[in-house]
N, C-alpha and C. Protein backbone atom coordinates (compact mmCIF):
# COMPACT_ATOMS: atom_id res chain seq x y z
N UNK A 1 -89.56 7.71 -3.28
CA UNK A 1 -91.02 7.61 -3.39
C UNK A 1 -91.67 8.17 -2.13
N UNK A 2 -92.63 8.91 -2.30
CA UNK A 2 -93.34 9.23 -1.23
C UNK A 2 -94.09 8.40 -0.33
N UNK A 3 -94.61 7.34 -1.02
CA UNK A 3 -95.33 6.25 0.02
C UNK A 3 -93.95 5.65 0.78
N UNK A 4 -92.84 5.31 0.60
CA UNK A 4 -92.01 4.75 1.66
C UNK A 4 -91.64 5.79 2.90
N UNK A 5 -91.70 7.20 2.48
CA UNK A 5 -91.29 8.76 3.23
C UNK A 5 -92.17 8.73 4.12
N UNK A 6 -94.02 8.51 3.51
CA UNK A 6 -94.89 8.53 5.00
C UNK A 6 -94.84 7.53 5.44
N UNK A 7 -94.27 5.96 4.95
CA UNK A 7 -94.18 4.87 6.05
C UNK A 7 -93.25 5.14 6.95
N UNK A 8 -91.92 5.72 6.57
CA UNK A 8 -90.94 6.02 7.66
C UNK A 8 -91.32 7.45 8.66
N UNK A 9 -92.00 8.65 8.17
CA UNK A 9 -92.61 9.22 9.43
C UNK A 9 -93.13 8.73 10.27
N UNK A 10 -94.10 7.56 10.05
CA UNK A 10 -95.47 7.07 11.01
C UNK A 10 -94.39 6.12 11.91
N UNK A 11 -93.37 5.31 11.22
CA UNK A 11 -92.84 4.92 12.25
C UNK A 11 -91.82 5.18 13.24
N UNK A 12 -90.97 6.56 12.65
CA UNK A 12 -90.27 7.36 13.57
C UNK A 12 -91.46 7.97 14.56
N UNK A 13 -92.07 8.27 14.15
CA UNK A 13 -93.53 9.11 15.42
C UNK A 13 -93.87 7.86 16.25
N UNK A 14 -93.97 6.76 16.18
CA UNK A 14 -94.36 5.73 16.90
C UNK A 14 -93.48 5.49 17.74
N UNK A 15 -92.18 5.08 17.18
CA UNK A 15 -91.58 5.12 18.59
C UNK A 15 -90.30 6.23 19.21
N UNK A 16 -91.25 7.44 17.99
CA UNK A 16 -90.60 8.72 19.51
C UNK A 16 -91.60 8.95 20.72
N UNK A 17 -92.21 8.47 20.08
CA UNK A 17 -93.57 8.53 21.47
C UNK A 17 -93.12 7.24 22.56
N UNK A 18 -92.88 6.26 21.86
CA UNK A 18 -92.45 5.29 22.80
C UNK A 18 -91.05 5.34 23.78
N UNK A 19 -90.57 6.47 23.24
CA UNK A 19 -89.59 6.62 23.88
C UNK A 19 -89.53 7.65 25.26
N UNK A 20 -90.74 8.04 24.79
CA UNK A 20 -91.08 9.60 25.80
C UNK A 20 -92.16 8.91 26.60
N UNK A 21 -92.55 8.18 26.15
CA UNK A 21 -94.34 7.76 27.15
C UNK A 21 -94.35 6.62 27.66
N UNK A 22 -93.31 6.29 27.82
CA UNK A 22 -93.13 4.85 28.67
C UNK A 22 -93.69 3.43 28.62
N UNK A 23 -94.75 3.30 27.25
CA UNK A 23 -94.91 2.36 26.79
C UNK A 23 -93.83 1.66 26.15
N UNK A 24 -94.57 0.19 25.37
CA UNK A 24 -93.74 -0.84 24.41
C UNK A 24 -94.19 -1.44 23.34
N UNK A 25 -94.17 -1.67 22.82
CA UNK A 25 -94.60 -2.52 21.50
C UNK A 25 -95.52 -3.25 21.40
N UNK A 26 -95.82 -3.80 22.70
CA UNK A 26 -96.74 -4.80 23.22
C UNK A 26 -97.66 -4.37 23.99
N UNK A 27 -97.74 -3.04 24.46
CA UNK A 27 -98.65 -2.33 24.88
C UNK A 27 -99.61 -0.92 24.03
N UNK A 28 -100.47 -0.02 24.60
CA UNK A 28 -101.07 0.82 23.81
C UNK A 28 -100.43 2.40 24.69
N UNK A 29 -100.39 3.26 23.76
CA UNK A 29 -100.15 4.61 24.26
C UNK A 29 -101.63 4.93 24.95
N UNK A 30 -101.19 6.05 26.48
CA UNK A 30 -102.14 6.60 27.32
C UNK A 30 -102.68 7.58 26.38
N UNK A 31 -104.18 7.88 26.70
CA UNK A 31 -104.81 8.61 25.95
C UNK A 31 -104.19 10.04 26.04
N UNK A 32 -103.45 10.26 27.08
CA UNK A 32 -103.08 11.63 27.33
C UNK A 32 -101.73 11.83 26.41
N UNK A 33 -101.08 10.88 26.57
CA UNK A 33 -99.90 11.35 25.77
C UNK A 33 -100.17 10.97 23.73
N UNK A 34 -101.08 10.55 23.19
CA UNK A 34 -101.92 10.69 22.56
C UNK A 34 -102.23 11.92 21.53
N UNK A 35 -102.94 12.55 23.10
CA UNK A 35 -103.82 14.15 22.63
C UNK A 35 -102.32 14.84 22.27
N UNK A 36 -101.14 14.72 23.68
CA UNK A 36 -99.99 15.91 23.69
C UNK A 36 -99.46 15.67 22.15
N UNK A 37 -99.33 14.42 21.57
CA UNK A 37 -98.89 14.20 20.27
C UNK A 37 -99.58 15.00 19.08
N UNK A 38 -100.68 14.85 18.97
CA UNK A 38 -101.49 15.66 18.33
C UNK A 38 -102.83 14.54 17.93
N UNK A 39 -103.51 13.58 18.16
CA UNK A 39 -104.65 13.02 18.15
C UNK A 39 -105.62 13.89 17.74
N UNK A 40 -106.72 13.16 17.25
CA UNK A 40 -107.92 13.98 16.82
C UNK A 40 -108.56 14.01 18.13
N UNK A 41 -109.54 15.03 18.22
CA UNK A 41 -110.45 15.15 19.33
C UNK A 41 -111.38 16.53 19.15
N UNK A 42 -113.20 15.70 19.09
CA UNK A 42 -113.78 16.70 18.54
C UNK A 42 -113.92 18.08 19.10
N UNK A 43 -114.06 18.31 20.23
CA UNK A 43 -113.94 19.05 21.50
C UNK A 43 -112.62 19.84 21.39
N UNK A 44 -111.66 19.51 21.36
CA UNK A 44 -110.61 19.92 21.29
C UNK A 44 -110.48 21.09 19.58
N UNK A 45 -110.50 20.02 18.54
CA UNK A 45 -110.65 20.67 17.21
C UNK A 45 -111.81 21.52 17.14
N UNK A 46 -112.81 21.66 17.27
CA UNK A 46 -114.20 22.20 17.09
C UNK A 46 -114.54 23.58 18.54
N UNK A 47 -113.74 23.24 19.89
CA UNK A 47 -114.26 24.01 20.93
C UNK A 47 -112.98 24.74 20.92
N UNK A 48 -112.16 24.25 20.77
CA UNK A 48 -110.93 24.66 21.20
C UNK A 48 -110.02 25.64 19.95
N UNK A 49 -110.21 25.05 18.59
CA UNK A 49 -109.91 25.14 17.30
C UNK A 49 -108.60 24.95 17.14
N UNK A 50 -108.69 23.55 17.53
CA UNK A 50 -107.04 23.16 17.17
C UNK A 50 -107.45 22.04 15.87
N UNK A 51 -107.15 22.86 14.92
CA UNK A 51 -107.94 22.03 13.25
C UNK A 51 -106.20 21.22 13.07
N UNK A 52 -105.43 21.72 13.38
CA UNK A 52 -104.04 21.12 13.02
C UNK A 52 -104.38 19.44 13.61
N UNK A 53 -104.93 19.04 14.39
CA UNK A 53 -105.15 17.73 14.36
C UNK A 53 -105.66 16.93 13.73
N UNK A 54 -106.55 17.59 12.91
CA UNK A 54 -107.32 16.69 11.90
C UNK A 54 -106.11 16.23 10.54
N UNK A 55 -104.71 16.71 10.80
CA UNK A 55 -103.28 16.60 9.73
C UNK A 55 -102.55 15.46 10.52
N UNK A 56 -102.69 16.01 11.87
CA UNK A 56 -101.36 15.01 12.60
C UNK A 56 -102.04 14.06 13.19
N UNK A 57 -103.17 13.93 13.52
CA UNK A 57 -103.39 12.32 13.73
C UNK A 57 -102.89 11.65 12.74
N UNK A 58 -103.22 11.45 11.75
CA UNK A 58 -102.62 10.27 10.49
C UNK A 58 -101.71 9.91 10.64
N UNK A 59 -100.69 10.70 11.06
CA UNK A 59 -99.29 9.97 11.61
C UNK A 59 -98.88 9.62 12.73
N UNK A 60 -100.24 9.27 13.66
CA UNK A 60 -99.90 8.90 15.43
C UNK A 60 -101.16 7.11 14.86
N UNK A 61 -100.14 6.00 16.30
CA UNK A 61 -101.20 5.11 15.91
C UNK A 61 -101.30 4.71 17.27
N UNK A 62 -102.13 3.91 17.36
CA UNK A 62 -102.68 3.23 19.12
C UNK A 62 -102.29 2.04 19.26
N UNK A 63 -101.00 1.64 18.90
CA UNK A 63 -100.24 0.74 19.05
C UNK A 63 -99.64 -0.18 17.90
N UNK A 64 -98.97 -0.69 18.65
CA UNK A 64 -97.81 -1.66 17.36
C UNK A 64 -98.63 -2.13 16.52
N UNK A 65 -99.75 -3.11 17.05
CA UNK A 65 -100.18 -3.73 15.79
C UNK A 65 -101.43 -2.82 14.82
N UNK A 66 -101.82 -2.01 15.20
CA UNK A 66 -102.61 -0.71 14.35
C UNK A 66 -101.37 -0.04 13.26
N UNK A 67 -100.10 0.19 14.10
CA UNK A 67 -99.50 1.09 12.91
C UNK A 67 -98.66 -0.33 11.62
N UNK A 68 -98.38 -1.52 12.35
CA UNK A 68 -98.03 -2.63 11.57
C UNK A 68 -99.42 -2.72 10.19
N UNK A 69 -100.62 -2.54 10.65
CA UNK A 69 -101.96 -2.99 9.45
C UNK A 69 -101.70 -1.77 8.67
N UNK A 70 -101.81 -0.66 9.24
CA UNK A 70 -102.18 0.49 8.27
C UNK A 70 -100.99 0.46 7.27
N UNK A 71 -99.63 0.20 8.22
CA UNK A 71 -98.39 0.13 6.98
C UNK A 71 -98.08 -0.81 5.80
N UNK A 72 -98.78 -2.20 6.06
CA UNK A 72 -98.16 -2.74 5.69
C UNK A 72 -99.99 -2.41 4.42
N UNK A 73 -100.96 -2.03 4.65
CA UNK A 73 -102.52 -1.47 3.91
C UNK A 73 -101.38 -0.71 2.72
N UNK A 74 -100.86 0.53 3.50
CA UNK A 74 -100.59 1.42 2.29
C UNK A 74 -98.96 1.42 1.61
N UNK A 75 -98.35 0.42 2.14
CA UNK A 75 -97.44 0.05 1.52
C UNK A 75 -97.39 -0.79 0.32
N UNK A 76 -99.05 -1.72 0.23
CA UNK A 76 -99.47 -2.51 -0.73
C UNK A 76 -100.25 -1.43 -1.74
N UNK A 77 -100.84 -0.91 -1.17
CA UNK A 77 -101.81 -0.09 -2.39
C UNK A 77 -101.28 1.43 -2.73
N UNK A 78 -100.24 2.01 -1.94
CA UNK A 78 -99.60 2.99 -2.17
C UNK A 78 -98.67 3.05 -3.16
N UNK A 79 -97.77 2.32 -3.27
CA UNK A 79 -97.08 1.99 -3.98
C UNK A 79 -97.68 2.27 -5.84
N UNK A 80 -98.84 1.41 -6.33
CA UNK A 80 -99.21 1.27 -7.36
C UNK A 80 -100.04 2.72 -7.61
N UNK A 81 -100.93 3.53 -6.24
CA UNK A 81 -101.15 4.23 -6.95
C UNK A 81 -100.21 5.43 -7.42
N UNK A 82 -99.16 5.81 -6.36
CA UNK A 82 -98.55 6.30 -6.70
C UNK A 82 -97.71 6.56 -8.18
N UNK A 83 -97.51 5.42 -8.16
CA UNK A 83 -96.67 4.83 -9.37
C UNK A 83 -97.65 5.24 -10.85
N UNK A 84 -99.16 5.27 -10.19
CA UNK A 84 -100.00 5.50 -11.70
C UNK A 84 -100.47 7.14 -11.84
N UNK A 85 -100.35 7.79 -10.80
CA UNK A 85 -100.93 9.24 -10.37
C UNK A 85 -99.52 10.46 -10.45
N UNK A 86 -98.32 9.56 -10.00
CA UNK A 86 -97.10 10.46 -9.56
C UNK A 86 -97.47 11.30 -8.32
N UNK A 87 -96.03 11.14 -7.72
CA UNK A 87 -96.28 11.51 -6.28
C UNK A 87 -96.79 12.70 -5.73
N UNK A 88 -96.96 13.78 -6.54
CA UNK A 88 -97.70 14.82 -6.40
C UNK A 88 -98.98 15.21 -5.77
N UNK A 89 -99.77 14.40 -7.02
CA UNK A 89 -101.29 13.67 -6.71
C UNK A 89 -101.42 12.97 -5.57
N UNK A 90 -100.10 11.99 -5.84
CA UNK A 90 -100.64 10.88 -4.43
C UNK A 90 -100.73 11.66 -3.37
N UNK A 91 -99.64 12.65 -2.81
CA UNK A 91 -99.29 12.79 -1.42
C UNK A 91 -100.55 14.21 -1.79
N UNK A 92 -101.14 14.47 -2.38
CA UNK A 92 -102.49 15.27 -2.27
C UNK A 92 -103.72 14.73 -2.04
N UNK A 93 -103.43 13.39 -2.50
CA UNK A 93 -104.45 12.57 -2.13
C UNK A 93 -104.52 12.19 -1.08
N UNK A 94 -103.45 11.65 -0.22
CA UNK A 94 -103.22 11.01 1.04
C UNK A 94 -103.64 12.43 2.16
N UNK A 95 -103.01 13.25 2.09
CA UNK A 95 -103.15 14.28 3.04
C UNK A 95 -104.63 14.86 3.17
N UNK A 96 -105.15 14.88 1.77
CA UNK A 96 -106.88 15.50 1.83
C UNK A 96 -107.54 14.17 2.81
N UNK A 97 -107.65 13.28 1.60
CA UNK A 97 -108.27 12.01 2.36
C UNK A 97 -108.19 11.58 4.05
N UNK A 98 -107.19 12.36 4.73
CA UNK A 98 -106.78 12.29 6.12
C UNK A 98 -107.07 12.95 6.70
N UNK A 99 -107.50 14.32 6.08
CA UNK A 99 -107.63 15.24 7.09
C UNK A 99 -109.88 15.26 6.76
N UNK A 100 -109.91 14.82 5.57
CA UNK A 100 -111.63 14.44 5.63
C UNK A 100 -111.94 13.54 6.28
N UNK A 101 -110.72 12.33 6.37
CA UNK A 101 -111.28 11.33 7.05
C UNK A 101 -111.37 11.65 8.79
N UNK A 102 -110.60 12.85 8.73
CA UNK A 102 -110.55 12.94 10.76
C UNK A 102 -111.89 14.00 10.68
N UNK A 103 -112.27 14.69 10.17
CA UNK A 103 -113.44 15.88 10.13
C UNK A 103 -114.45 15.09 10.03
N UNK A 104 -114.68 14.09 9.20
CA UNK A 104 -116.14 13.33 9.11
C UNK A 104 -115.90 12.60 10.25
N UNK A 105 -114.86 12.31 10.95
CA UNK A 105 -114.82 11.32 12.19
C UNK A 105 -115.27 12.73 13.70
N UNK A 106 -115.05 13.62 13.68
CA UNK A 106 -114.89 14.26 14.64
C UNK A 106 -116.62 14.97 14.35
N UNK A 107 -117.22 15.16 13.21
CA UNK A 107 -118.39 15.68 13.33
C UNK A 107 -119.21 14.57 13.74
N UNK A 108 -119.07 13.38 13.25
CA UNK A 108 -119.47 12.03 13.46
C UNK A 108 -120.49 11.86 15.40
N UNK A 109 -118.72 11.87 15.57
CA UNK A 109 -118.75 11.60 17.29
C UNK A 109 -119.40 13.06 18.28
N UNK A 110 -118.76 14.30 17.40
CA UNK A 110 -119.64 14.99 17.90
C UNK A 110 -121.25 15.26 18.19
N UNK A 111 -121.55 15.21 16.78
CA UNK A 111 -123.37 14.78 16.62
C UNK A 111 -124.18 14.01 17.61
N UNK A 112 -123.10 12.54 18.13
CA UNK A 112 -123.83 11.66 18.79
C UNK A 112 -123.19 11.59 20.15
N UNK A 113 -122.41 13.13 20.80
CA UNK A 113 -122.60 12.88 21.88
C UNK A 113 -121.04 12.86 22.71
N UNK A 114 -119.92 12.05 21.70
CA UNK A 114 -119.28 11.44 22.11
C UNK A 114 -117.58 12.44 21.96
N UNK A 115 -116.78 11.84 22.78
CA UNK A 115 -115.43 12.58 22.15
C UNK A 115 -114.59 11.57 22.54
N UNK A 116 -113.90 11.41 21.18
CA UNK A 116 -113.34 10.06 21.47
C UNK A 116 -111.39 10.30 20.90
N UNK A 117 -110.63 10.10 21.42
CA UNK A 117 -109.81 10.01 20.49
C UNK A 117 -109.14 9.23 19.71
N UNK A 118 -109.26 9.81 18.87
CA UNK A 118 -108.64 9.17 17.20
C UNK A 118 -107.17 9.54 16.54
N UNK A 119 -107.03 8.03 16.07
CA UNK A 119 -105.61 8.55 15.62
C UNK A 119 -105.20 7.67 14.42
N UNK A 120 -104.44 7.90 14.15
CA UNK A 120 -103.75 6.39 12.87
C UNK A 120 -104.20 7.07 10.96
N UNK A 121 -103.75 6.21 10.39
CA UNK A 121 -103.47 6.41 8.87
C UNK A 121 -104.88 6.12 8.26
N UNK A 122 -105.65 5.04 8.41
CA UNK A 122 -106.57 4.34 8.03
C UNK A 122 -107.41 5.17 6.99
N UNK A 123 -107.81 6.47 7.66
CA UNK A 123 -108.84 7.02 6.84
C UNK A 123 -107.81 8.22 5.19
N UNK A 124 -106.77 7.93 5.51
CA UNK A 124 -105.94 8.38 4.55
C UNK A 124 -105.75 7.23 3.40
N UNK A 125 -105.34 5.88 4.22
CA UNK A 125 -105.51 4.69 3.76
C UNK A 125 -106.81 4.63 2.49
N UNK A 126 -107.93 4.17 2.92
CA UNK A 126 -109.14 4.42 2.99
C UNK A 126 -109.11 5.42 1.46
N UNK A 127 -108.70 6.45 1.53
CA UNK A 127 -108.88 7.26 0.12
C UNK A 127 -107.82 7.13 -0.90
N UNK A 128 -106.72 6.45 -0.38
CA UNK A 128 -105.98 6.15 -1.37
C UNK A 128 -106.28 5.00 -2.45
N UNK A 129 -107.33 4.22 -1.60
CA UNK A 129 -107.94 2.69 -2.08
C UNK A 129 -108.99 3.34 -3.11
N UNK A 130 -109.77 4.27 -2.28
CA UNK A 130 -110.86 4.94 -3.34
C UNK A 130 -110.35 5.41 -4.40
N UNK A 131 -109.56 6.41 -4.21
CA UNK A 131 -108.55 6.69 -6.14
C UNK A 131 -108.19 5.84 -6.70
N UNK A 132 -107.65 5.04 -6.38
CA UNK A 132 -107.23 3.46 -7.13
C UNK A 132 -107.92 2.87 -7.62
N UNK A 133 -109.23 2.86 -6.85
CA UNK A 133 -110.37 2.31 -7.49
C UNK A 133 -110.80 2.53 -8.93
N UNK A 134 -111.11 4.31 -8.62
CA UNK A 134 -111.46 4.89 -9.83
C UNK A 134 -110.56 4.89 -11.09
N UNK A 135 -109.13 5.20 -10.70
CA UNK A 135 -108.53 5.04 -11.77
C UNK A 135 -108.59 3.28 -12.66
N UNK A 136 -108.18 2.75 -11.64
CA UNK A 136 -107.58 1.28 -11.98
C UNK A 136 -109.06 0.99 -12.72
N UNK A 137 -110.53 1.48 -12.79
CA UNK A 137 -111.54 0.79 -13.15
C UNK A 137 -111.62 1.39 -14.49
N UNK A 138 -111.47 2.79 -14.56
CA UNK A 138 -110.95 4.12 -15.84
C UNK A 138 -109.81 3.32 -16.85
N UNK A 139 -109.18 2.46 -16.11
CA UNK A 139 -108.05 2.22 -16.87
C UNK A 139 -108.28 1.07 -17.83
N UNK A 140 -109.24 0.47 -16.97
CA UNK A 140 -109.26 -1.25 -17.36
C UNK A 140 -110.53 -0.97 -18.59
N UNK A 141 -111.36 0.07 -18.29
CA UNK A 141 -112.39 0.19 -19.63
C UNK A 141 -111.87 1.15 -20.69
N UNK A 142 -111.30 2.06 -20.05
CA UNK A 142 -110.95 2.78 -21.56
C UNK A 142 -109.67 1.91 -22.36
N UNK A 143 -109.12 1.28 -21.56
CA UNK A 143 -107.67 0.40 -22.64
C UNK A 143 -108.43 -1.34 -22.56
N UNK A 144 -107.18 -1.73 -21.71
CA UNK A 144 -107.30 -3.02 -21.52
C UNK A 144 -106.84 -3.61 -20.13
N UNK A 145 -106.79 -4.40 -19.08
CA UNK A 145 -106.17 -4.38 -18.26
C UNK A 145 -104.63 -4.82 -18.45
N UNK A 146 -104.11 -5.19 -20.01
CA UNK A 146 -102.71 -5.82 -19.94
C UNK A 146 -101.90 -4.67 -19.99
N UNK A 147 -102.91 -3.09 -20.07
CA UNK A 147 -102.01 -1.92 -20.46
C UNK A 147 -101.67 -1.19 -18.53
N UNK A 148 -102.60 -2.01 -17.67
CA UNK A 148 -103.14 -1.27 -16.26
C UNK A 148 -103.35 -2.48 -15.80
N UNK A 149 -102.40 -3.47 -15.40
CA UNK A 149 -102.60 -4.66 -15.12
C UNK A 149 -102.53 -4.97 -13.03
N UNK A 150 -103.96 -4.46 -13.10
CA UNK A 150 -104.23 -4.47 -11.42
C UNK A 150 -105.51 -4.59 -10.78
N UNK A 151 -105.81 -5.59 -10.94
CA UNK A 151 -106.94 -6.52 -9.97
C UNK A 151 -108.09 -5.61 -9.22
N UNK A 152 -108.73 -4.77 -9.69
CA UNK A 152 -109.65 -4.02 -9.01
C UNK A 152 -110.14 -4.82 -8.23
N UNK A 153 -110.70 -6.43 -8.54
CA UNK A 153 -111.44 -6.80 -7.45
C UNK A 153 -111.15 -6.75 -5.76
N UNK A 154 -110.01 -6.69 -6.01
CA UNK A 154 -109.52 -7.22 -4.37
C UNK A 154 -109.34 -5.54 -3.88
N UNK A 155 -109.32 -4.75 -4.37
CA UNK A 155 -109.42 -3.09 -3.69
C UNK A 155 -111.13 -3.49 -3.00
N UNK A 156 -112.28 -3.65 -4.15
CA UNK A 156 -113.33 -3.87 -3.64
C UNK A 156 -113.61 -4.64 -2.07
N UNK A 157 -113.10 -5.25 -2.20
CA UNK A 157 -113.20 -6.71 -1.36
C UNK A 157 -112.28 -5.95 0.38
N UNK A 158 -111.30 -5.40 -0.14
CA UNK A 158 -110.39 -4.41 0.97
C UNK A 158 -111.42 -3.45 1.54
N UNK A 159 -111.91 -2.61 1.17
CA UNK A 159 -112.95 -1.42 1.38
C UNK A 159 -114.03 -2.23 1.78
N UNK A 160 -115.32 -3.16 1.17
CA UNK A 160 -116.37 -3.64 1.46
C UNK A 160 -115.81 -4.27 3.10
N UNK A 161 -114.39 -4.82 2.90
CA UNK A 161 -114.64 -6.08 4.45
C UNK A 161 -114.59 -5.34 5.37
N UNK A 162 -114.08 -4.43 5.69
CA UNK A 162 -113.34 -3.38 6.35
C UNK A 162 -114.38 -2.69 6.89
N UNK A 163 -115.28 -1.82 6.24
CA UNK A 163 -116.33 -1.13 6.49
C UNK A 163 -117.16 -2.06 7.22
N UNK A 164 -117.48 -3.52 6.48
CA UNK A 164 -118.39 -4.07 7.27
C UNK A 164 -117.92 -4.34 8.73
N UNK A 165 -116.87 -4.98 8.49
CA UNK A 165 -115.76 -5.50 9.71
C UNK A 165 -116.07 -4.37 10.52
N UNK A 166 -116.12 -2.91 10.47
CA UNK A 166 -115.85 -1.80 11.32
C UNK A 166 -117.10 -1.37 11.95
N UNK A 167 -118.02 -1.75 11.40
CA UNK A 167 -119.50 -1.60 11.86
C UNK A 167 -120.14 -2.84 13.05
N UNK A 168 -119.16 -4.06 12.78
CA UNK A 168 -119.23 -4.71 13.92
C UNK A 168 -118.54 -5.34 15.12
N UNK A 169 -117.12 -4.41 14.81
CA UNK A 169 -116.75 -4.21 16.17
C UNK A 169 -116.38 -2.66 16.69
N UNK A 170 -116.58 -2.98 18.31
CA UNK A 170 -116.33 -1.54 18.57
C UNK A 170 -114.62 -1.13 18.76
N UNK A 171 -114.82 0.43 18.43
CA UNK A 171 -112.90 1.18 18.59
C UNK A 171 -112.95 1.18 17.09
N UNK A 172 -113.24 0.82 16.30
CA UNK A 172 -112.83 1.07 14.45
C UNK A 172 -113.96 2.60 14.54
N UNK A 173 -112.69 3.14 14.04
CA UNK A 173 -113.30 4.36 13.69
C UNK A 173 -113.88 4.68 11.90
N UNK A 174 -114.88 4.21 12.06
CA UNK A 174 -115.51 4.55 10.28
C UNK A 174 -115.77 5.52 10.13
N UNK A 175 -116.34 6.46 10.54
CA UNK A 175 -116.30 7.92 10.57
C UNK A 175 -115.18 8.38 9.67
N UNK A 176 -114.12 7.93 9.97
CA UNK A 176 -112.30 8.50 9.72
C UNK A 176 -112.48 7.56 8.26
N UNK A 177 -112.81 6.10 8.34
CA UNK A 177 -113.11 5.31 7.13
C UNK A 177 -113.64 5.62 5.79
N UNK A 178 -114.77 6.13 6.02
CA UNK A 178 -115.80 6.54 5.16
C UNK A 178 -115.68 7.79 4.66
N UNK A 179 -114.99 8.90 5.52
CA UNK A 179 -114.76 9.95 5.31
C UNK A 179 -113.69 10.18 3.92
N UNK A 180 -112.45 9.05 4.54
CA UNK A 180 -111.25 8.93 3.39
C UNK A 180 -112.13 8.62 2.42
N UNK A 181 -112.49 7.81 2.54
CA UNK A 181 -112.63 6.91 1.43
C UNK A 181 -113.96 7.92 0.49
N UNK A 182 -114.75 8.83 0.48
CA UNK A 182 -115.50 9.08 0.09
C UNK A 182 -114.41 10.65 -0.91
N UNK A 183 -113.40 10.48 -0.09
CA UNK A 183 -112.56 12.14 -0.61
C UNK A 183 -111.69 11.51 -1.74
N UNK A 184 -111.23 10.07 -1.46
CA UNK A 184 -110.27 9.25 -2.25
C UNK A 184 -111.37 8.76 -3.77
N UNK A 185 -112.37 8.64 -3.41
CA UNK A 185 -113.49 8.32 -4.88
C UNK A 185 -113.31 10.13 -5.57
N UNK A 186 -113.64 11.02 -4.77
CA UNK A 186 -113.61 12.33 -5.41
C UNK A 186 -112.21 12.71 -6.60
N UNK A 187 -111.20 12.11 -5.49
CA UNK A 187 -109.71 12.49 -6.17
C UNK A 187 -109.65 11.58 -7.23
N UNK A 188 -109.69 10.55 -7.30
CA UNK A 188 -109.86 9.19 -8.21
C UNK A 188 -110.63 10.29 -9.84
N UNK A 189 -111.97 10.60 -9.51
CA UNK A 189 -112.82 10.92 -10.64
C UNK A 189 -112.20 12.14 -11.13
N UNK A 190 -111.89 12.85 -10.29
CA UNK A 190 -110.71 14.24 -10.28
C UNK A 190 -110.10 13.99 -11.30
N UNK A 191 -108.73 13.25 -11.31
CA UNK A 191 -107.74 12.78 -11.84
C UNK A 191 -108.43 12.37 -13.23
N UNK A 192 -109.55 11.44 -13.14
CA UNK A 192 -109.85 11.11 -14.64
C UNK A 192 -110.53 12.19 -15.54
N UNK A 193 -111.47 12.89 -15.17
CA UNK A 193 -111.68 14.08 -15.79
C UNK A 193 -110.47 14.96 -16.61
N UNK A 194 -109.86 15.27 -15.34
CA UNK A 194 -107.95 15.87 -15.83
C UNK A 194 -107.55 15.36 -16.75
N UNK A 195 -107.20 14.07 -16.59
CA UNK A 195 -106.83 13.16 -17.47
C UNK A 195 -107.09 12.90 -18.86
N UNK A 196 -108.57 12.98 -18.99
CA UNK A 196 -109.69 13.46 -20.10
C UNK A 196 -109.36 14.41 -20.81
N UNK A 197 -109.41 15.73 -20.24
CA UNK A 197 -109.44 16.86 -20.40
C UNK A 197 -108.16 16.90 -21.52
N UNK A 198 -107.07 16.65 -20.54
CA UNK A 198 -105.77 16.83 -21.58
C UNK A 198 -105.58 16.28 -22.76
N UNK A 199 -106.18 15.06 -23.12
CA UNK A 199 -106.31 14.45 -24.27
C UNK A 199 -107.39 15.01 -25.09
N UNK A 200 -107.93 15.69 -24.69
CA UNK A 200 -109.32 16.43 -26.09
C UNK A 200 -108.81 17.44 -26.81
């Protein structure tokens, strides 16, 4: 399965970095060794045109317990969508949704000033929840849910807390949030159209 393939990249990248940058598990990686990894950074992507970061952040995180949430996020909701999309879709979904979610994060911070770096799964996360959405809601009205038997509410409830949660503390990058998540509703409606389509 592909969702277990990008859980085991993110965590071989975590601690090959830890092995090179002299951190621990219990600490956070220096911003510098970070960027050398490949981190987002608007300045960097936008002045510099290193766009390849807006791919490889998703698989760098800012410490143990950031890459522990995001894994254990898309190990729960990856799984099912995968399982309903086939891994094709998914890992098209995951990779768009990641690399919109670092571009809406990097125009974001640019606009207002700032250059910050960013890193982690979240906004890949983030759009995988949004396709799920769409489908799992596609699924439950055009059949029944005993045919698509998966709890839309609590995707809602994941996305709503999160966003809010991220708006009131600082370091959550919503930019990267909102971004996924707005590419992951696109792919979601994508898929059902397709889906549509083939049956007419």
């Amino acid at each position: 399965m592909v969702t277990q393939s990008i859980i085991l990249i993110n965590i071989i990248a975590f601690f090959f970095m830890i092995s090179v940058g002299g951190f621990t598990v219990i600490t956070n990686p220096s911003t510098n060794l970070l960027i050398n990894f490949g981190a987002s950074h608007s300045q960097l992507v936008f002045d510099y045109g290193e766009y390849w970061r807006l791919f490889s952040s998703n698989y760098l995180h800012i410490g143990f317990a950031h890459l522990l949430f995001n894994m254990w996020c898309l190990f729960s909701i990856g799984l099912e969508l995968e399982k309903s999309v086939g891994s094709p879709f998914f890992l098209l979904t995951y990779t768009l949704s990641g690399i919109i979610g670092s571009l809406v994060s990097c125009l974001y911070y640019s606009n207002i000033g700032q250059n910050i770096v960013s890193a982690g799964a979240s906004g890949a996360i983030f759009g995988i929840a949004g396709t799920l959405l769409v489908i799992s809601i596609y699924f439950a009205k055009k059949f029944n849910m005993n045919q698509f038997n998966y709890d839309y509410s609590s995707l809602i409830f994941f996305i709503g807390f999160n966003i809010i949660y991220g708006f009131q503390v600082t370091g959550i990058d919503n930019g990267a949030h909102l971004g996924g998540l707005l590419c992951g509703l696109f792919m979601g409606s994508f898929f059902v159209i397709i889906n549509e389509l083939n049956k007419s």
